[in-house]
PDB file of N, CA and C in Angstrom:
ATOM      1  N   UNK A   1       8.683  24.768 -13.820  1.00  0.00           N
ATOM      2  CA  UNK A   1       9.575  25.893 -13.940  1.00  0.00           C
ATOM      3  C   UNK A   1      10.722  25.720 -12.948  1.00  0.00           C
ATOM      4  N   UNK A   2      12.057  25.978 -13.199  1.00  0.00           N
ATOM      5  CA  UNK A   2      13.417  25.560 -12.346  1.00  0.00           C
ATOM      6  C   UNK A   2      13.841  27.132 -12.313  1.00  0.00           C
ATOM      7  N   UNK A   3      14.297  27.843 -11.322  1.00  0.00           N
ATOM      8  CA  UNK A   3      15.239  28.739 -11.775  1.00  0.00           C
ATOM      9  C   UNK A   3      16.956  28.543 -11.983  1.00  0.00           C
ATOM     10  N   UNK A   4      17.353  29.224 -12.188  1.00  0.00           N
ATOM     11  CA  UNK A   4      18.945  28.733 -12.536  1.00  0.00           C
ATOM     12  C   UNK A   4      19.698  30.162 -12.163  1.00  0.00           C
ATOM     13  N   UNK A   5      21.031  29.785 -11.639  1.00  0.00           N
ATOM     14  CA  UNK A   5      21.882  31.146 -11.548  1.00  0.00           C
ATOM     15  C   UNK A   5      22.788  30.648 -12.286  1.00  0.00           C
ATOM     16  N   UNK A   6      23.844  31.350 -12.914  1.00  0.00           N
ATOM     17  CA  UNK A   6      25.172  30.969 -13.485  1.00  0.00           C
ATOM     18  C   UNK A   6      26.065  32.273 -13.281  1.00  0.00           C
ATOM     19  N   UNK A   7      27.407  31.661 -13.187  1.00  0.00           N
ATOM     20  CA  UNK A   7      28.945  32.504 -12.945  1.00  0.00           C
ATOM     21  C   UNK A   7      29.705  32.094 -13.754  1.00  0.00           C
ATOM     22  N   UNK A   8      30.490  33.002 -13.900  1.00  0.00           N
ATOM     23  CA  UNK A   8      31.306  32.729 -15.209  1.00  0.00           C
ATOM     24  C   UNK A   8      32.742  33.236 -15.158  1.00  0.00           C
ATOM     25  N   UNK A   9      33.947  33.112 -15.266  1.00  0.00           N
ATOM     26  CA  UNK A   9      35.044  33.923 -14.566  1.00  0.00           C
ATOM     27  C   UNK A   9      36.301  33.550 -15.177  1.00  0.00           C
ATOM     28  N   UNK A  10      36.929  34.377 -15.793  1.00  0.00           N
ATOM     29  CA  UNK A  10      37.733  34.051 -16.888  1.00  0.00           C
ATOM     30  C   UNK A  10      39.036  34.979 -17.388  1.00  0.00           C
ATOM     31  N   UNK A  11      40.065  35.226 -18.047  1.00  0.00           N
ATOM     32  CA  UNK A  11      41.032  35.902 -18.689  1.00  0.00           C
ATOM     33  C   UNK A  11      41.228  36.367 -19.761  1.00  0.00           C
ATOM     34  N   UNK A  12      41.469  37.485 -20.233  1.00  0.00           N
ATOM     35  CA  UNK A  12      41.715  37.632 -21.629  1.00  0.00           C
ATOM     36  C   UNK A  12      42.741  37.900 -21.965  1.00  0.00           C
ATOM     37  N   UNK A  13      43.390  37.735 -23.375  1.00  0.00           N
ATOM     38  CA  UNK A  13      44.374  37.956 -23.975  1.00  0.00           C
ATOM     39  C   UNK A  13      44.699  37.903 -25.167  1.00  0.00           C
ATOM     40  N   UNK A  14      45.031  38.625 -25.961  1.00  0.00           N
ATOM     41  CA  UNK A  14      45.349  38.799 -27.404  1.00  0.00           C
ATOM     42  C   UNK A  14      46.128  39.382 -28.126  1.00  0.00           C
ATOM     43  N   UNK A  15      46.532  39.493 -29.328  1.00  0.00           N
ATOM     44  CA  UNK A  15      47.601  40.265 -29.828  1.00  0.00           C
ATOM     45  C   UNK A  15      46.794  40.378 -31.323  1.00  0.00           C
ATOM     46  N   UNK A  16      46.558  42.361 -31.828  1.00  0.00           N
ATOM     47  CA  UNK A  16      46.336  42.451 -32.907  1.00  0.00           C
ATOM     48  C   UNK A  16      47.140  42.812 -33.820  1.00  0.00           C
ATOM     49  N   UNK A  17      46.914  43.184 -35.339  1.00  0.00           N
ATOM     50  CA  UNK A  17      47.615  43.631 -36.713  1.00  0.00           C
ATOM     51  C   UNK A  17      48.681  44.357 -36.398  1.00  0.00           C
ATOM     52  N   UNK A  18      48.066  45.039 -34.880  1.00  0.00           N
ATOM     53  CA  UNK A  18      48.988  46.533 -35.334  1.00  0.00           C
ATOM     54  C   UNK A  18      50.355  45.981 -33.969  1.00  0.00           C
ATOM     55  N   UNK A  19      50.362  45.187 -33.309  1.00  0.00           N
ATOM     56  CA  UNK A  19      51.110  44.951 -32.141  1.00  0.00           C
ATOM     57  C   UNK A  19      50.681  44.948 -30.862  1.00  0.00           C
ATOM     58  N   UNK A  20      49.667  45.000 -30.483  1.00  0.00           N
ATOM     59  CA  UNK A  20      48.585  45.706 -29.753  1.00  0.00           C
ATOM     60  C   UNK A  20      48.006  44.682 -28.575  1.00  0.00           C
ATOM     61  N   UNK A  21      49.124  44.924 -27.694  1.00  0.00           N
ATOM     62  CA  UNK A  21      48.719  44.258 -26.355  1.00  0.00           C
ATOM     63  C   UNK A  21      47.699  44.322 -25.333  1.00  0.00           C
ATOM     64  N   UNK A  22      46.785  42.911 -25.541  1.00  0.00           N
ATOM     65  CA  UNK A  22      45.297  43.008 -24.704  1.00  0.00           C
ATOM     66  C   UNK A  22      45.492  42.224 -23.463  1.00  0.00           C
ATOM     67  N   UNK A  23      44.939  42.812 -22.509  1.00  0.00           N
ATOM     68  CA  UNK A  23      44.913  41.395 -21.398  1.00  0.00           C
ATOM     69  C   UNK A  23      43.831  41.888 -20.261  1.00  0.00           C
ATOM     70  N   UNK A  24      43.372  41.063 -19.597  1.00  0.00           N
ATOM     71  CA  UNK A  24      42.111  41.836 -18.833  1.00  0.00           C
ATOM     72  C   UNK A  24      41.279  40.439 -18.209  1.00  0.00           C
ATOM     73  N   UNK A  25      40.715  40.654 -17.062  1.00  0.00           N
ATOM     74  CA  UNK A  25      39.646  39.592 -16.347  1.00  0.00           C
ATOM     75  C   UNK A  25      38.130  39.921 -17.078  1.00  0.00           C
ATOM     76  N   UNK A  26      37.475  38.527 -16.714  1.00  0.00           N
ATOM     77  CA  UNK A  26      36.124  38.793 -17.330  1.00  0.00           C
ATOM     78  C   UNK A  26      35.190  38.177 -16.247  1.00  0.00           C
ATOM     79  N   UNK A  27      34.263  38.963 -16.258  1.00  0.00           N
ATOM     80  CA  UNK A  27      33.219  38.342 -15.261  1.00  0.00           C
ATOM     81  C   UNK A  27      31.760  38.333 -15.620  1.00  0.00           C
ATOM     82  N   UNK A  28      30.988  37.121 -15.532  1.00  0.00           N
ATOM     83  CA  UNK A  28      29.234  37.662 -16.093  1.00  0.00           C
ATOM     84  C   UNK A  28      28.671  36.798 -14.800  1.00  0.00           C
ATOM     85  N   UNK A  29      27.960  37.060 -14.553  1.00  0.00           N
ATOM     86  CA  UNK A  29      26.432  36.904 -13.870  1.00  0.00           C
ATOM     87  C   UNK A  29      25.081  36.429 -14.450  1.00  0.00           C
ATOM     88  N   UNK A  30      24.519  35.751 -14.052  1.00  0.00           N
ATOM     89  CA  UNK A  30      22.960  35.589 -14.867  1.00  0.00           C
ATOM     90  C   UNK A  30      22.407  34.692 -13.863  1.00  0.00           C
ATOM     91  N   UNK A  31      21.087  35.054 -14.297  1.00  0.00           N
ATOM     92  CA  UNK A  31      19.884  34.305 -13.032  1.00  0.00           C
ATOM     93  C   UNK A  31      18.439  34.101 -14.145  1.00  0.00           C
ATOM     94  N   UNK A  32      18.218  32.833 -13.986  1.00  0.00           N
ATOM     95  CA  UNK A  32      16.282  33.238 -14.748  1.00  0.00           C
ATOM     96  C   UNK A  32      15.418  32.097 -15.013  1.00  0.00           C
ATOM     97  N   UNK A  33      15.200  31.639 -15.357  1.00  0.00           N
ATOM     98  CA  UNK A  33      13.724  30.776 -15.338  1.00  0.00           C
ATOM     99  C   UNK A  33      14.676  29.556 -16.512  1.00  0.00           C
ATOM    100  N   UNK A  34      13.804  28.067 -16.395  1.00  0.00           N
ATOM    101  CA  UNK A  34      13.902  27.630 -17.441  1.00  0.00           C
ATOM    102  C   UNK A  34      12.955  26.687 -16.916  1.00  0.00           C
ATOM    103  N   UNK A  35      12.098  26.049 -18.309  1.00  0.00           N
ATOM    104  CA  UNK A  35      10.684  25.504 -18.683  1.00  0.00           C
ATOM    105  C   UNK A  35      10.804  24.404 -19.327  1.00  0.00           C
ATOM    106  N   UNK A  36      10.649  23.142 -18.797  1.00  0.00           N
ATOM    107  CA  UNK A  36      10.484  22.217 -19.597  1.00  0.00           C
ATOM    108  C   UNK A  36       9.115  22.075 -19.909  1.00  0.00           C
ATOM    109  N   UNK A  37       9.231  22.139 -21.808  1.00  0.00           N
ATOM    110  CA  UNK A  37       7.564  22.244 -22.237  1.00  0.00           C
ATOM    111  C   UNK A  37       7.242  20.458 -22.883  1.00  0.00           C
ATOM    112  N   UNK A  38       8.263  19.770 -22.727  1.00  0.00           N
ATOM    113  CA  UNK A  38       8.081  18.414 -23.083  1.00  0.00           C
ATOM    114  C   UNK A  38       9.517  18.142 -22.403  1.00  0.00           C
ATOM    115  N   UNK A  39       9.876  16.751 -22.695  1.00  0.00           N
ATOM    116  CA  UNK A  39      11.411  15.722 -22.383  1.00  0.00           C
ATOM    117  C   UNK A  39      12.803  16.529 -23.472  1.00  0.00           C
ATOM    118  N   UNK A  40      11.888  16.702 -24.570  1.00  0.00           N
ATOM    119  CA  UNK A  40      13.187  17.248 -25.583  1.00  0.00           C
ATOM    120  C   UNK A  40      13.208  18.555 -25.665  1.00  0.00           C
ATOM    121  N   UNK A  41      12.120  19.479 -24.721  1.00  0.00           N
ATOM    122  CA  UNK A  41      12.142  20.888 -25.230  1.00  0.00           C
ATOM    123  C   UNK A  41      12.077  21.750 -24.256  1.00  0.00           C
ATOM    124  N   UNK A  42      12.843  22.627 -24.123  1.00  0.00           N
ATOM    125  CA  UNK A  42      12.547  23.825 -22.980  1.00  0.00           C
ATOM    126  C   UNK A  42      13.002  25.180 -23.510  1.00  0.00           C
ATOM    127  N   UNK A  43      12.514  26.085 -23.202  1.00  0.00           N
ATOM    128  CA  UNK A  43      12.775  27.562 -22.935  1.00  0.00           C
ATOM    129  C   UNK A  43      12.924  28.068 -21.812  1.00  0.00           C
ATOM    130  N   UNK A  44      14.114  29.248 -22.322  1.00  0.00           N
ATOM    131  CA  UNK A  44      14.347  30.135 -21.135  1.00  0.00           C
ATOM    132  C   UNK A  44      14.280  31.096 -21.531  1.00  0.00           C
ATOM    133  N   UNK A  45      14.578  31.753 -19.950  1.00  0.00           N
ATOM    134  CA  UNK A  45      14.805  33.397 -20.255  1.00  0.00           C
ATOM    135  C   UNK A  45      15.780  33.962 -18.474  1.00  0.00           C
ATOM    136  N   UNK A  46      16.532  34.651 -18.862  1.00  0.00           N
ATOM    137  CA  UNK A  46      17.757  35.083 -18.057  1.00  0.00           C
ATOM    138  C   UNK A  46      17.962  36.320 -18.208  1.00  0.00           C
ATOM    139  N   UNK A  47      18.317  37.360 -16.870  1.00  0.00           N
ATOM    140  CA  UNK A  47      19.079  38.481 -17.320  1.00  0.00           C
ATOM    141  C   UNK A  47      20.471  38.540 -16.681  1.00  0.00           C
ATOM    142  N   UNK A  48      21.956  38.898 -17.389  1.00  0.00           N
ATOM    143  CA  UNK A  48      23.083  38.750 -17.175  1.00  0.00           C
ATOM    144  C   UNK A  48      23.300  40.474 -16.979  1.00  0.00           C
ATOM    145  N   UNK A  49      24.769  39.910 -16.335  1.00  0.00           N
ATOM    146  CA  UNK A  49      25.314  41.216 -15.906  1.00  0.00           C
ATOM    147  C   UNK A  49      27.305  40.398 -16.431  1.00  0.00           C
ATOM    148  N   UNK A  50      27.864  41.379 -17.207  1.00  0.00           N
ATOM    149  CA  UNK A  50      29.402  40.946 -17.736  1.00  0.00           C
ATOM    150  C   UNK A  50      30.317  42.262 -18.030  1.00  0.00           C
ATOM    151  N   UNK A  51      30.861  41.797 -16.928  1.00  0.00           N
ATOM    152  CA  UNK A  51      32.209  43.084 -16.642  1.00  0.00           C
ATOM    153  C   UNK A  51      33.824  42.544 -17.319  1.00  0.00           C
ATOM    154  N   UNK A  52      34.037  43.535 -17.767  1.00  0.00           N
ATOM    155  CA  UNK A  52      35.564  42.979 -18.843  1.00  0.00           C
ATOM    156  C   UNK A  52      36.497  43.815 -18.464  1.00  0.00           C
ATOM    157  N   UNK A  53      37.515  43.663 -17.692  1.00  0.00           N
ATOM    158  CA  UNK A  53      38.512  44.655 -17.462  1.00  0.00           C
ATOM    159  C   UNK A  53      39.614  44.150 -18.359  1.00  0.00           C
ATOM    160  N   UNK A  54      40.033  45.471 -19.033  1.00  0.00           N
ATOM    161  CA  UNK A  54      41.191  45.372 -19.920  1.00  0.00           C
ATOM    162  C   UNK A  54      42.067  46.572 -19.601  1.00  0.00           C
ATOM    163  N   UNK A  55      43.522  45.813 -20.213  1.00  0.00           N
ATOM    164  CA  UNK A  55      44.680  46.853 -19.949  1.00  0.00           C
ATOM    165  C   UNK A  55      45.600  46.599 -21.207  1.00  0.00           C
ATOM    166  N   UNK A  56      45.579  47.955 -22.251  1.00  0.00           N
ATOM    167  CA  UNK A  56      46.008  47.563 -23.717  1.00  0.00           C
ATOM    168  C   UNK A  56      47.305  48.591 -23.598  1.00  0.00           C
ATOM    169  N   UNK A  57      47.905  48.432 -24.245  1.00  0.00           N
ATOM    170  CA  UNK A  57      48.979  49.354 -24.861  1.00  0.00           C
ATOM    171  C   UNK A  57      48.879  49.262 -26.403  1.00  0.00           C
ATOM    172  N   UNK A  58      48.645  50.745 -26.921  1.00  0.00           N
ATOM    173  CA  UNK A  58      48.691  50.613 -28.506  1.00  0.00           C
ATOM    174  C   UNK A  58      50.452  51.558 -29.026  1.00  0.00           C
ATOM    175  N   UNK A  59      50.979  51.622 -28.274  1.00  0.00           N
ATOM    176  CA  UNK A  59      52.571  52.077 -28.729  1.00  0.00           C
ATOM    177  C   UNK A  59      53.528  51.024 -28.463  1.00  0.00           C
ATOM    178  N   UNK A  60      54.573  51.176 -29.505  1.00  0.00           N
ATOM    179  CA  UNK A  60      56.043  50.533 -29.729  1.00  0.00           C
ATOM    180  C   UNK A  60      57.175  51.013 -29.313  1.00  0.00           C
ATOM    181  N   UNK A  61      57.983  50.860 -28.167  1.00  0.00           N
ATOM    182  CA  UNK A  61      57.452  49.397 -27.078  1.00  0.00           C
ATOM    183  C   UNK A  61      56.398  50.200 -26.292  1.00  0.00           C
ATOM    184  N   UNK A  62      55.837  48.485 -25.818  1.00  0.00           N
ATOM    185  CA  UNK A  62      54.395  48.850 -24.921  1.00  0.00           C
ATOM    186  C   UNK A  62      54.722  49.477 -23.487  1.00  0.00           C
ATOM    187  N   UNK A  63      54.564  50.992 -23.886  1.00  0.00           N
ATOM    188  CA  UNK A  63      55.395  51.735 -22.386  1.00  0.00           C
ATOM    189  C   UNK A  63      53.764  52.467 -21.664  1.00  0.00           C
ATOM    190  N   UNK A  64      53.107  52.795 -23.002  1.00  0.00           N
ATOM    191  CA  UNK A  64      51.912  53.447 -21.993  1.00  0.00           C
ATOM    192  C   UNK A  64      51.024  52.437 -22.348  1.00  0.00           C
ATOM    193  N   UNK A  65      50.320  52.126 -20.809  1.00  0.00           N
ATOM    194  CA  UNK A  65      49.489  50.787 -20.674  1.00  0.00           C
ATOM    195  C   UNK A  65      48.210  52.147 -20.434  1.00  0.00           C
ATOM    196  N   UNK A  66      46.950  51.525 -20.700  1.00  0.00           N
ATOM    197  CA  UNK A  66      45.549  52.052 -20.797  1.00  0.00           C
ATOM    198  C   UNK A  66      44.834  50.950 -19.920  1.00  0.00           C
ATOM    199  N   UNK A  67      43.668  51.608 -19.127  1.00  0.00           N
ATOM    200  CA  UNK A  67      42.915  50.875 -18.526  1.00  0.00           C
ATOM    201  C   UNK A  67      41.032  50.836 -19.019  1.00  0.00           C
ATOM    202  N   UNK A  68      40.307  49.910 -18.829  1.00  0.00           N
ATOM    203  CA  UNK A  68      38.996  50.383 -19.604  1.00  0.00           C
ATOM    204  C   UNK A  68      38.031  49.195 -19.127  1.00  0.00           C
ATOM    205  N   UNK A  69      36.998  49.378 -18.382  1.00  0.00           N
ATOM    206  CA  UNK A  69      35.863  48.742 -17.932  1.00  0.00           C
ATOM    207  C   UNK A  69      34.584  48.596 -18.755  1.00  0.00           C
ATOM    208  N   UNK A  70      34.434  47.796 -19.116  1.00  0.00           N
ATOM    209  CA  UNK A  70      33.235  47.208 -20.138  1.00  0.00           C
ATOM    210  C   UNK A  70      32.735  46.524 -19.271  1.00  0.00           C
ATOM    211  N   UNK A  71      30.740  47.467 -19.022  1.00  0.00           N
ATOM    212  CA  UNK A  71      29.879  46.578 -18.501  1.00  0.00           C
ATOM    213  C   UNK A  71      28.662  46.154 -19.625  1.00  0.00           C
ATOM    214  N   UNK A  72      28.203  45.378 -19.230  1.00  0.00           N
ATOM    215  CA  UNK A  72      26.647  45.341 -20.065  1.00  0.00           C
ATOM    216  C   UNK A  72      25.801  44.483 -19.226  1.00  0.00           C
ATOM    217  N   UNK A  73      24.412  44.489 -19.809  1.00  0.00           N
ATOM    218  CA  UNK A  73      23.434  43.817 -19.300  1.00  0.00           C
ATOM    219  C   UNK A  73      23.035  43.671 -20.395  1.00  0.00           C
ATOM    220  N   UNK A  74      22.257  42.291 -20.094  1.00  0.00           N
ATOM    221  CA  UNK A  74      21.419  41.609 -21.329  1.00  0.00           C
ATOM    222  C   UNK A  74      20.268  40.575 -20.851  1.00  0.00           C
ATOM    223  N   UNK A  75      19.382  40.676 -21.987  1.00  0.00           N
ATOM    224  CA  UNK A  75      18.103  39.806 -21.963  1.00  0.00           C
ATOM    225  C   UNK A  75      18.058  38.564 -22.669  1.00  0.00           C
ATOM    226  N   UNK A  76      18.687  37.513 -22.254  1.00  0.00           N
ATOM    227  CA  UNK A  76      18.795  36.012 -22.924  1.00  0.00           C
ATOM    228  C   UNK A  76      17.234  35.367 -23.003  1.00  0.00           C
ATOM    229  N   UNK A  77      16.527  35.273 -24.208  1.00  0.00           N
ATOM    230  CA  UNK A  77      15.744  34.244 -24.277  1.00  0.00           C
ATOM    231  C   UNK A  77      16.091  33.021 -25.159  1.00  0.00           C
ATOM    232  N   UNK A  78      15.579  31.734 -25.390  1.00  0.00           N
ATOM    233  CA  UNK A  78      15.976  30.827 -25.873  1.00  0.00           C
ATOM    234  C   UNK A  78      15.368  29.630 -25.758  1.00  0.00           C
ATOM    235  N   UNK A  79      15.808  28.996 -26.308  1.00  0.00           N
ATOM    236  CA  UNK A  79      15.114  27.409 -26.877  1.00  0.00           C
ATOM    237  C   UNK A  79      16.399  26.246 -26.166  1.00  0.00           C
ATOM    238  N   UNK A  80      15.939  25.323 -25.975  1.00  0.00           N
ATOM    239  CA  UNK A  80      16.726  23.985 -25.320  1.00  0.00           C
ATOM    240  C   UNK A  80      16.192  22.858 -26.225  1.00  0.00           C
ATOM    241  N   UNK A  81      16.934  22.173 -27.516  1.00  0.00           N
ATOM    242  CA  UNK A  81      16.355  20.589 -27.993  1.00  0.00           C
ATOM    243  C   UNK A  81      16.875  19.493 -27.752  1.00  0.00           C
TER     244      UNK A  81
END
């Protein structure tokens, strides 16, 4: 059994249908076990933590900017071949 941490750290940006300016940092976290059950095979399991800060404007021109924090947590299990 190994444990593992991982970081992750990143930017966003996009443009939708309607004109719709996205942009925002991203951040996740995760920590958890992984099992080698042979040479070609392992499982894991991890729990993450991923924060998304965004700042959109949905009006023409983009005069009122919006702010909005997206967290989550999650339970990663999984297979390695």
């Amino acid at each position: 059994m190994t444990p593992y941490l991982a970081i992750d750290y990143g930017g966003t940006t996009g443009s939708g249908s309607t004109d719709t300016n996205q942009q925002g940092m991203f951040f996740s976290a995760s920590g958890g076990l992984w099992y080698n059950v042979s040479d070609r095979f392992a499982v894991f399991a991890a729990m993450a933590y991923e924060l998304m800060k965004l700042q959109y404007s949905d009006t023409d021109p983009f005069s009122d900017n919006y702010k909005k924090n997206a967290h989550s947590l999650s339970l990663n299990i999984g297979i390695s071949i």
